[in-house]
Protein backbone atom coordinates (compact mmCIF):
# COMPACT_ATOMS: atom_id res chain seq x y z
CA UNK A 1 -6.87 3.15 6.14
CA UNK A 2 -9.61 5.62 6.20
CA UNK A 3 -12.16 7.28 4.25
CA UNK A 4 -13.11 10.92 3.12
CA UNK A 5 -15.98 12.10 3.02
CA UNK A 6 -16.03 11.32 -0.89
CA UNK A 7 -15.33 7.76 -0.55
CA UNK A 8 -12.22 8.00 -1.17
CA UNK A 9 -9.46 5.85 0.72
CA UNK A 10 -6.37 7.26 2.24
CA UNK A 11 -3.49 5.03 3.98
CA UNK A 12 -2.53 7.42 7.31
CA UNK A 13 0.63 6.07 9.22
CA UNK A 14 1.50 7.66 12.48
CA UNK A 15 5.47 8.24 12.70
CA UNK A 16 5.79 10.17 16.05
CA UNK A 17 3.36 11.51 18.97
CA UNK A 18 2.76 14.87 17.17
CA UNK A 19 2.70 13.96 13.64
CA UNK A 20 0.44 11.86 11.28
CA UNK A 21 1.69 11.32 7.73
CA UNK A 22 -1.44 10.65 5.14
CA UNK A 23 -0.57 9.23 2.24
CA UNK A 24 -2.86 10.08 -0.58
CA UNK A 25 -2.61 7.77 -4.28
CA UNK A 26 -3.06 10.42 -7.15
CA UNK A 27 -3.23 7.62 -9.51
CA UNK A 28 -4.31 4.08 -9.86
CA UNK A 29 -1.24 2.50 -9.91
CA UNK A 30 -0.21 3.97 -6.79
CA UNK A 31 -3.23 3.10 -5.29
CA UNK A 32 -3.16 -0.91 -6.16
CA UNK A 33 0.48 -0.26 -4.59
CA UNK A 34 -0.70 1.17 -1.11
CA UNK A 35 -3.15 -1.63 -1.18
CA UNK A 36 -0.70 -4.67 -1.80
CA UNK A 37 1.75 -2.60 0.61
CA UNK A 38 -1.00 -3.04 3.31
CA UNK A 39 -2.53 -6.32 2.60
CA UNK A 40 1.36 -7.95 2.80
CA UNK A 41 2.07 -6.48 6.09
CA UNK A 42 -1.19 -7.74 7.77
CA UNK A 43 -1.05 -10.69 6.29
CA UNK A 44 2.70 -11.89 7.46
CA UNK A 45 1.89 -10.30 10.82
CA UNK A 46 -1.12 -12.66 11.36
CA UNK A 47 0.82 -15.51 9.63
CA UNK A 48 3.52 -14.73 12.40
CA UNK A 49 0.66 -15.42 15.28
CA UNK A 50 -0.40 -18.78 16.84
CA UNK A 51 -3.95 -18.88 17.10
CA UNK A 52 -6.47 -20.30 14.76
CA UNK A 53 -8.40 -17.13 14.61
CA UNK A 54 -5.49 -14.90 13.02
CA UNK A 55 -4.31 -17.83 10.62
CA UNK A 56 -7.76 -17.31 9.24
CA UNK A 57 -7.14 -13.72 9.04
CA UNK A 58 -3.80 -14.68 7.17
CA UNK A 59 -5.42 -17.06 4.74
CA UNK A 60 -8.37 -14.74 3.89
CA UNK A 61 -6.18 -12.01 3.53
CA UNK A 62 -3.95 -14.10 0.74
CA UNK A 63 -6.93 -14.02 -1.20
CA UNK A 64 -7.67 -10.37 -1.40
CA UNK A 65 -3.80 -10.04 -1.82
CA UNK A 66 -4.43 -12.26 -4.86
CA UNK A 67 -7.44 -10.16 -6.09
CA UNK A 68 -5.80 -7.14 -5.75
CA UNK A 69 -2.85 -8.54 -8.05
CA UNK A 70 -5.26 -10.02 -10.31
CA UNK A 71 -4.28 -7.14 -13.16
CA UNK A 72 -2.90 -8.36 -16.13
CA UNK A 73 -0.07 -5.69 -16.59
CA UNK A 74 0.48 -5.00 -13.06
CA UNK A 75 3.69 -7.37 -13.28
CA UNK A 76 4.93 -5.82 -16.58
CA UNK A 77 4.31 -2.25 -14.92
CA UNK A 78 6.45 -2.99 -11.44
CA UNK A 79 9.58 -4.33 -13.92
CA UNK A 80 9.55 -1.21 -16.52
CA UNK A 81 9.24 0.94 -13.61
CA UNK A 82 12.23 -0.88 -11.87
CA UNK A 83 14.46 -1.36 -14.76
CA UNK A 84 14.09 2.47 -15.22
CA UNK A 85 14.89 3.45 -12.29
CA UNK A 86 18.14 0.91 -12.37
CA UNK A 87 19.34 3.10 -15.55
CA UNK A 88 18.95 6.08 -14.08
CA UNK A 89 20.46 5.22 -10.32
CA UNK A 90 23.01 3.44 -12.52
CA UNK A 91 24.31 6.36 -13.91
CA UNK A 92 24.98 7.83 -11.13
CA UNK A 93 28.14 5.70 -10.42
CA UNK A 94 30.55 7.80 -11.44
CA UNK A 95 29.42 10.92 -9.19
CA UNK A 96 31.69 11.87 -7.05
CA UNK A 97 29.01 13.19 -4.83
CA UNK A 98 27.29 10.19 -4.40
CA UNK A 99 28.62 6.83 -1.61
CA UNK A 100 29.69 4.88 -4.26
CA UNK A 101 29.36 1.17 -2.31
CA UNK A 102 26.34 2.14 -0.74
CA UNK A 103 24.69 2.98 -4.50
CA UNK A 104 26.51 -0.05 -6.27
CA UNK A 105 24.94 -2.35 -2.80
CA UNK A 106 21.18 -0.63 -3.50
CA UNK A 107 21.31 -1.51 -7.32
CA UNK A 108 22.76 -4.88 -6.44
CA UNK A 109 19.61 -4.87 -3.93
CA UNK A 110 17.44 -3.89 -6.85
CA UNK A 111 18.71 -6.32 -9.74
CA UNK A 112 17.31 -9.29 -7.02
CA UNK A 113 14.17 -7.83 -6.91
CA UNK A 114 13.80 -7.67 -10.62
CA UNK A 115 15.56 -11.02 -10.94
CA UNK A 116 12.98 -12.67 -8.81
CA UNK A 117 9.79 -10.94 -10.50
CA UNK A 118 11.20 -11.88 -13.91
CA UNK A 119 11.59 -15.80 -13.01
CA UNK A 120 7.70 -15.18 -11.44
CA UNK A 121 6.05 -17.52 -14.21
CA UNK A 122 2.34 -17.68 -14.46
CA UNK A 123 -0.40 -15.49 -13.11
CA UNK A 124 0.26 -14.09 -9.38
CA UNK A 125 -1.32 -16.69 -7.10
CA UNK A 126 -1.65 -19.71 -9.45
CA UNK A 127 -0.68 -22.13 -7.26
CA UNK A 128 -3.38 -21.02 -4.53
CA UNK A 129 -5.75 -21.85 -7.56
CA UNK A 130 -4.69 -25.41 -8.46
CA UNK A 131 -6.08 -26.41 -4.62
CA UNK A 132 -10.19 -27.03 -5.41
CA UNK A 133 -10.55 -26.26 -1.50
CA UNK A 134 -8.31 -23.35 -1.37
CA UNK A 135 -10.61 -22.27 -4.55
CA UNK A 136 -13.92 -22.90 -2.24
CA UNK A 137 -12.82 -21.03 0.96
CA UNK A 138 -12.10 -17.78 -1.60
CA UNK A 139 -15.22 -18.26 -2.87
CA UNK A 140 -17.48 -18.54 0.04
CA UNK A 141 -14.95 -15.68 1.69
CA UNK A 142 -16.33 -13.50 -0.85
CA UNK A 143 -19.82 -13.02 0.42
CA UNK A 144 -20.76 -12.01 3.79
CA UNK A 145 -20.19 -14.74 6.46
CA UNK A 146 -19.23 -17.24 4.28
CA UNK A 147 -16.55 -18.93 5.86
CA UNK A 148 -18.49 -19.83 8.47
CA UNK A 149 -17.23 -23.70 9.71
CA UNK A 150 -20.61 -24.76 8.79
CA UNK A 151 -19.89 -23.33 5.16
CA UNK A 152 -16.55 -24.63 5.08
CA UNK A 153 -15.99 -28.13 6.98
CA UNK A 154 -12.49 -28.34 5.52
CA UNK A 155 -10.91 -24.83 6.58
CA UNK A 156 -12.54 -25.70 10.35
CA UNK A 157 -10.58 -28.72 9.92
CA UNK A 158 -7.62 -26.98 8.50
CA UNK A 159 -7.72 -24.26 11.69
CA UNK A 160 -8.04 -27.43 13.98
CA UNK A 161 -4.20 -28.36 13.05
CA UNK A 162 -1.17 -27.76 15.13
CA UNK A 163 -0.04 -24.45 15.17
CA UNK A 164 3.24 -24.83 13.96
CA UNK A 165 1.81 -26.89 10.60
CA UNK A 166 -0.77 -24.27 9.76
CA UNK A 167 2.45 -21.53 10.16
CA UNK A 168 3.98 -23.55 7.60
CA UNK A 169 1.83 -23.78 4.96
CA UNK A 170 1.18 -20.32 5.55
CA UNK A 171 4.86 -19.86 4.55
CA UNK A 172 4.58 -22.01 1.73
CA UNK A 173 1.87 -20.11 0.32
CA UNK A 174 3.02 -16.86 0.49
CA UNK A 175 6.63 -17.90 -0.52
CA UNK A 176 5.61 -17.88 -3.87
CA UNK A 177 4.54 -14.21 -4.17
CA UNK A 178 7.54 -12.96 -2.07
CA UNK A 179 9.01 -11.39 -5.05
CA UNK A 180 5.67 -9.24 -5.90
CA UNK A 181 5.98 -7.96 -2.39
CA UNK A 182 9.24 -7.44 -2.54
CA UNK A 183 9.00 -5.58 -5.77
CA UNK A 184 6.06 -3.09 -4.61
CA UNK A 185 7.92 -2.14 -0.87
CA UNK A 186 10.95 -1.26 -3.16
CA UNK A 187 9.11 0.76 -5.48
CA UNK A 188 6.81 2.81 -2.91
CA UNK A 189 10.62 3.37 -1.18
CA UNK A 190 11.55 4.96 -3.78
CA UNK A 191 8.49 6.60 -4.57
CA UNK A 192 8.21 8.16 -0.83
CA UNK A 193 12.01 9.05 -0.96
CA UNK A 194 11.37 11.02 -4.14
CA UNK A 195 10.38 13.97 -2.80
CA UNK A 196 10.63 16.54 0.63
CA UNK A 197 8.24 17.73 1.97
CA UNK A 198 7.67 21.61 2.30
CA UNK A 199 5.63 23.65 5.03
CA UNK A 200 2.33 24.55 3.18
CA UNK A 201 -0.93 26.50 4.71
CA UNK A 202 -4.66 25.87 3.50
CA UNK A 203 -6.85 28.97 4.11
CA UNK A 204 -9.98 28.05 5.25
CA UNK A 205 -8.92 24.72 4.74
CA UNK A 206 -8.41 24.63 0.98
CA UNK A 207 -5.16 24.23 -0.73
CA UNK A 208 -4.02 24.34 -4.23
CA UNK A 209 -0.82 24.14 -6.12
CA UNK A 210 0.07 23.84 -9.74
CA UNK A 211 1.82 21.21 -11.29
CA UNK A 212 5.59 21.98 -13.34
CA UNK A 213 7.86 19.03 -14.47
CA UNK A 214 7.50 16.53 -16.82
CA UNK A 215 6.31 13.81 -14.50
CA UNK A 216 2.84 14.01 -12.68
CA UNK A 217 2.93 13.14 -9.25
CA UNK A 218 1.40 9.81 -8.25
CA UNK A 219 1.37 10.58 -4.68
CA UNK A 220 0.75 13.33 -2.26
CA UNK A 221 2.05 12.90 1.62
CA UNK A 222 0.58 15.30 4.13
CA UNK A 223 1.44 15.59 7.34
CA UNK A 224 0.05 16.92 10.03
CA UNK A 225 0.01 17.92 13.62
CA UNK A 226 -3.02 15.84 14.78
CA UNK A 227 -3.86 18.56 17.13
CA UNK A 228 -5.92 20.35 14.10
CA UNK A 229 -8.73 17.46 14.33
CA UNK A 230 -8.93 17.56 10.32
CA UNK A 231 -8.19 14.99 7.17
CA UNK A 232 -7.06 15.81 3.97
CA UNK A 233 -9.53 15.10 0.99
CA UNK A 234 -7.00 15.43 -1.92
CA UNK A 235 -7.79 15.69 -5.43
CA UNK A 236 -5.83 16.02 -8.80
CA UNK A 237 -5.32 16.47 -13.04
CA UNK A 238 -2.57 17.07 -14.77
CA UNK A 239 -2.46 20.75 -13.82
CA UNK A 240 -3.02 21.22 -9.87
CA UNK A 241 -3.12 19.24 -6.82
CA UNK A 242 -6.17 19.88 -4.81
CA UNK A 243 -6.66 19.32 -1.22
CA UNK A 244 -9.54 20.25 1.36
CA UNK A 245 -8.85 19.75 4.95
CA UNK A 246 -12.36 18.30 6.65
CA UNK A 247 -13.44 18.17 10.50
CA UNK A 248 -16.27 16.92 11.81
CA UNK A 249 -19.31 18.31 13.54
CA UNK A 250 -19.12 16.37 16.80
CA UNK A 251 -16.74 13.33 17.79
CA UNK A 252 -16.52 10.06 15.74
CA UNK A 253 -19.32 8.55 17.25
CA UNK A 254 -21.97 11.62 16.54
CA UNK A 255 -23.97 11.51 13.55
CA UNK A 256 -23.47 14.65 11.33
CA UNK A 257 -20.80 15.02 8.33
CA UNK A 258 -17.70 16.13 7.91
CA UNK A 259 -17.28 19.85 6.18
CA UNK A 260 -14.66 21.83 5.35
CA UNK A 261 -12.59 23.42 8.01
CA UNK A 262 -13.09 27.53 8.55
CA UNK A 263 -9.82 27.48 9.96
CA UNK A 264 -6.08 27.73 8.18
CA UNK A 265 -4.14 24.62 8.39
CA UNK A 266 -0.64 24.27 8.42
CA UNK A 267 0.91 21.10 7.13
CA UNK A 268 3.33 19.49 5.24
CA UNK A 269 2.95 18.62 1.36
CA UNK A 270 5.23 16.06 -0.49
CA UNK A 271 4.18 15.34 -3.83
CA UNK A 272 6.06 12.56 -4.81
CA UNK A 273 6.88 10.87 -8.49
CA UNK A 274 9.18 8.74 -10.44
């Protein structure tokens, strides 16, 4: 994750040596998406470790995984979107043009995920919420330095266990929002496969295209040849997508801001919808 010079947060994945993909939300659903997206991934890769240090990395990031989840229609939103897209990849059956097992095996796929939301009952992350010291270590995690051991006596106790007990309750804490993982990796696949990317230029590092169709994009990927030392700063309404490519004055570790590019920047633009 990184930051533009507007304060505004962009998820940049490398895929290969001489490419970097930035993935920019457009809306705020797609952003709370990106952000679950990432907060799953590091938090089942330092559930996966064996030292106390990452478990406490894991449990900590459960927490913000059940903040970020904490709106009310975010649920409601992930099944309309999927049941939508299940009518409209379900009509496809009958194309000739389209693998017809692979299709019927990726809606099969998709009625799971929806199956498992649905039977989700109660708020996301209840059950982390019925333990009083669960409830005090996300507390005292909220403010700087607060889960210090001296803070929290019980999670130093709790990070004193055998490895292979603190895995498991890992596991059985996260089991329970497995399906509002699952849900979100599904849709973002299907949001990133929505669209190709074409070969765009920004002169003197500014970009702009107007927006056709009847669906506004909810997310703009960029790549990039990280040669050209610049980040996208992307910006959009409902009529045109925006996007300034900045460098900076010195290296990462001068002082000094980062400014639009004088040069012309070629890159790739997706702009990608459901």
């Amino acid at each position: 994750m990184q930051t533009t010079a507007s304060g505004a947060a962009v998820t940049v994945t490398p895929i290969a040596p001489e490419l970097l993909i930035f993935e920019c939300p457009l809306t705020e659903r797609a952003r709370t998406w990106l952000r679950l997206e990432e907060l799953f991934s590091a938090t089942r890769t330092f559930a996966a470790r064996r030292d106390a240090i990452d478990h406490r990395h894991a449990l900590l990031g459960l927490f913000q995984i059940v903040d970020t989840a904490s709106r009310s229609d975010l649920k409601t939103d992930l099944l309309q979107e999927l049941d939508r897209q299940r009518a409209l990849w379900g009509n496809q059956l009958d194309n000739p043009d389209i693998a017809r097992e692979a299709l019927a095996e990726f809606l099969s796929d998709m009625d799971a995920v929806v199956h498992d939301l649905h039977a989700q009952i109660g708020k996301i992350g209840q059950h982390l919420r019925e333990s009083e010291w669960l409830q005090a270590v996300r507390q005292r995690a909220a403010s700087p330095g607060g889960a210090c051991e001296f803070e929290l006596p019980m999670l130093h106790s709790w990070l004193q266990r055998d490895e292979i007990e603190r895995r498991s309750e890992l596991k059985a804490w996260l089991d329970p929002i497995a399906p509002l993982e699952e849900a979100v990796v599904l849709v973002l696949r299907l949001l990133r496969e929505s669209s190709q990317p074409t070969a765009e230029t920004a002169l003197h590092g500014n970009y702009q295209r107007a927006l056709t169709g009847a669906r506004s994009p909810l997310l703009a990927r960029i790549d990039i040849n990280p040669g050209h030392a610049v980040v996208p700063e992307v910006s959009a309404n409902k009529y045109t997508v925006n996007i300034r490519f900045l460098e900076h004055s010195g290296n990462f570790h001068a002082a000094g801001r980062a400014t639009v590019t004088a040069r012309s920047i070629p890159f790739g633009l997706a702009l990608c919808s459901l």
